[in-house]
Protein backbone atom coordinates (compact mmCIF):
# COMPACT_ATOMS: atom_id res chain seq x y z
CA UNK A 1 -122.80 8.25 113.67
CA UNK A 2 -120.49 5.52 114.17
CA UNK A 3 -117.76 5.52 117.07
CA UNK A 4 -114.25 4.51 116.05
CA UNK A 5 -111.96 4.01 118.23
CA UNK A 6 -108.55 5.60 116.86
CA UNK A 7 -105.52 6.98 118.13
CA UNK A 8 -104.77 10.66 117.85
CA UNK A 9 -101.32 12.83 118.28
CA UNK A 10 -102.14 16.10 119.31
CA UNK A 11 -99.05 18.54 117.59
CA UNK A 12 -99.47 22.52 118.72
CA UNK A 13 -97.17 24.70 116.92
CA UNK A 14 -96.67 28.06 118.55
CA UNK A 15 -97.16 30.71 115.83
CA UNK A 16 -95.48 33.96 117.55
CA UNK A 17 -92.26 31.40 119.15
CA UNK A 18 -92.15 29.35 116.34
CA UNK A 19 -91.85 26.26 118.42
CA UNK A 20 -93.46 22.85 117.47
CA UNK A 21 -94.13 20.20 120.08
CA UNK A 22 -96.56 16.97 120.35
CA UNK A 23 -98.97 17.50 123.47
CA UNK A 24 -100.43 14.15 123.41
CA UNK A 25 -100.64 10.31 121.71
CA UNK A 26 -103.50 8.67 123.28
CA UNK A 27 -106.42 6.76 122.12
CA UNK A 28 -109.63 8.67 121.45
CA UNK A 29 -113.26 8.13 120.17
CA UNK A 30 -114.11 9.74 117.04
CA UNK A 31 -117.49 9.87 115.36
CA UNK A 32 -116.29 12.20 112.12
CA UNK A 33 -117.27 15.46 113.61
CA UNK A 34 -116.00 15.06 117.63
CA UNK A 35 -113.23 13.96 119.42
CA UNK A 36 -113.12 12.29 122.78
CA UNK A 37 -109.82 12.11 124.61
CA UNK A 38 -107.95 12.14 128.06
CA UNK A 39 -105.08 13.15 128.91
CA UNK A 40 -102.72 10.01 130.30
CA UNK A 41 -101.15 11.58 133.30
CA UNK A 42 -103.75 15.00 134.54
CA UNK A 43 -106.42 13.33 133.48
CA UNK A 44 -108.06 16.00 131.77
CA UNK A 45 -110.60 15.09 129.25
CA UNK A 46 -110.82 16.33 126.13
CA UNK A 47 -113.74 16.91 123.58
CA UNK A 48 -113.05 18.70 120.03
CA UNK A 49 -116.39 19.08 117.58
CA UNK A 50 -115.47 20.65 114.44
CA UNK A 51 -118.52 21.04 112.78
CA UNK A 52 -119.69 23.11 109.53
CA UNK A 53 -120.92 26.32 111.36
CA UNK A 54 -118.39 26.20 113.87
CA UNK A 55 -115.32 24.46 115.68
CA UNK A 56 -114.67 24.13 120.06
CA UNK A 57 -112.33 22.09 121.89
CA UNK A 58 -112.95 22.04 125.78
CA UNK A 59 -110.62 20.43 128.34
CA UNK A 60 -112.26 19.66 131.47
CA UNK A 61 -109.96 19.67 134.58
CA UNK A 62 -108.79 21.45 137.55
CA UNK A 63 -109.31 24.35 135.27
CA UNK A 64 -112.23 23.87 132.78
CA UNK A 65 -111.41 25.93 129.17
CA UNK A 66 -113.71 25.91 126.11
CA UNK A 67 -112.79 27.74 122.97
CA UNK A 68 -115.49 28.43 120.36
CA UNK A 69 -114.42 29.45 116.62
CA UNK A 70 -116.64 30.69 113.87
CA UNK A 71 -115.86 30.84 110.24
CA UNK A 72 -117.09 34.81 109.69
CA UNK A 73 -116.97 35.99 113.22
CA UNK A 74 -115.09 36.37 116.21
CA UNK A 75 -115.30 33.51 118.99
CA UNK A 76 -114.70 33.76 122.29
CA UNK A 77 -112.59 31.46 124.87
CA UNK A 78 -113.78 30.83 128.47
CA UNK A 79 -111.28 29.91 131.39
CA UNK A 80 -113.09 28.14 134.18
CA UNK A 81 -110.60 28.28 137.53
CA UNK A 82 -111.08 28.64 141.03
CA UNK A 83 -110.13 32.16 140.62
CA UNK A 84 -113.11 32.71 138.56
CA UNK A 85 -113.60 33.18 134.54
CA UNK A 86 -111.62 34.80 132.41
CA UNK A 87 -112.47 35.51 128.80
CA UNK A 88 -110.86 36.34 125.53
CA UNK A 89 -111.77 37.09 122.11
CA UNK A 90 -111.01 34.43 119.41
CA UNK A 91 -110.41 34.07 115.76
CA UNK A 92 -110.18 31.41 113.44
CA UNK A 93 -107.08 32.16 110.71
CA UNK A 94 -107.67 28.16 108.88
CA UNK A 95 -109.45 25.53 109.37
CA UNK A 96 -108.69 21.85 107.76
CA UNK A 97 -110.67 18.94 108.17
CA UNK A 98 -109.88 15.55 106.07
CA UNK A 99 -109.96 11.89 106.95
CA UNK A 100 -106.13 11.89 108.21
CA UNK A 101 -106.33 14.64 110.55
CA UNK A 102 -107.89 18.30 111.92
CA UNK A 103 -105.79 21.20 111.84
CA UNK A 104 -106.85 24.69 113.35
CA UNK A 105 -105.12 27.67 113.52
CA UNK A 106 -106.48 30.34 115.96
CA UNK A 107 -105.60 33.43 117.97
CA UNK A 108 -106.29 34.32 121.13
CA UNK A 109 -107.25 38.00 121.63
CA UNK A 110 -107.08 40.33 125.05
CA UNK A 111 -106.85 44.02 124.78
CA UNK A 112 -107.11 44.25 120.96
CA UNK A 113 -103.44 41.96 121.40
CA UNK A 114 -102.78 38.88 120.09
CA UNK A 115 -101.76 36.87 123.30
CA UNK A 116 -101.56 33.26 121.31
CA UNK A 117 -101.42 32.26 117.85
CA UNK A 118 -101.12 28.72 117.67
CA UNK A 119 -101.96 25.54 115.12
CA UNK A 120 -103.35 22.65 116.42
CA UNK A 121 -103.18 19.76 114.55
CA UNK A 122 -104.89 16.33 115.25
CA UNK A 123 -103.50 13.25 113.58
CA UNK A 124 -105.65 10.10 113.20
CA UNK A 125 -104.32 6.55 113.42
CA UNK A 126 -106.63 3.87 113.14
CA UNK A 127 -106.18 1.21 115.66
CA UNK A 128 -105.44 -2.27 113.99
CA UNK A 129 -107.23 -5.19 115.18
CA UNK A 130 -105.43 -8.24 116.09
């Protein structure tokens, strides 16, 4: 696997508020299944793998998360904080993967309640060389 060095925008799209923002334009390695990217300011760093059996983006910082998602099963998401771990069901509602960009849509699950239903979407620009 070759690492390319692209940049990605990072657009969440809150399901349940209907509210679309971009998170993040920064420059990331990519290798056509993961993802490797920090955050500018927090510097938090970022991996997402979206494989065939299953896709998990992890952001390691003050608070370390990981969220796993399976295609015909529920996933589960870890929070990492000094208060301890807390974890939640998951679920995978779609899952795109092309040459232009990842999308995921997922829910978060506590209780048998759907606490966030979001979209992420990854967009890939290659970097140009001079």
């Amino acid at each position: 696997k070759v690492n390319m060095r692209i940049t990605v925008k990072l657009i969440q799209h809150d399901l349940l508020e209907d509210k679309k923002q971009i998170l993040l334009e920064t420059n990331a390695l990519y290798d056509g299944n993961t993802l490797r990217y920090r955050e500018e300011n927090e510097g938090g760093s970022h991996q997402v793998y979206f494989g065939d059996d299953y896709i998990s983006f992890e952001r390691k910082a003050d608070v370390h998360t990981k969220i796993t998602l399976f295609d015909d099963k529920d996933g589960e998401s870890v929070v990492n904080s000094q208060y301890g771990k807390m974890y939640m069901q998951t679920r995978l509602c779609h899952a795109e993967k092309c040459d232009a960009y990842w999308s995921v849509e997922y829910q978060l699950i506590m209780n048998k309640e759907v606490v966030l239903h979001q979209n992420l979407r990854w967009e890939f620009i290659p970097v140009k060389n001079i």
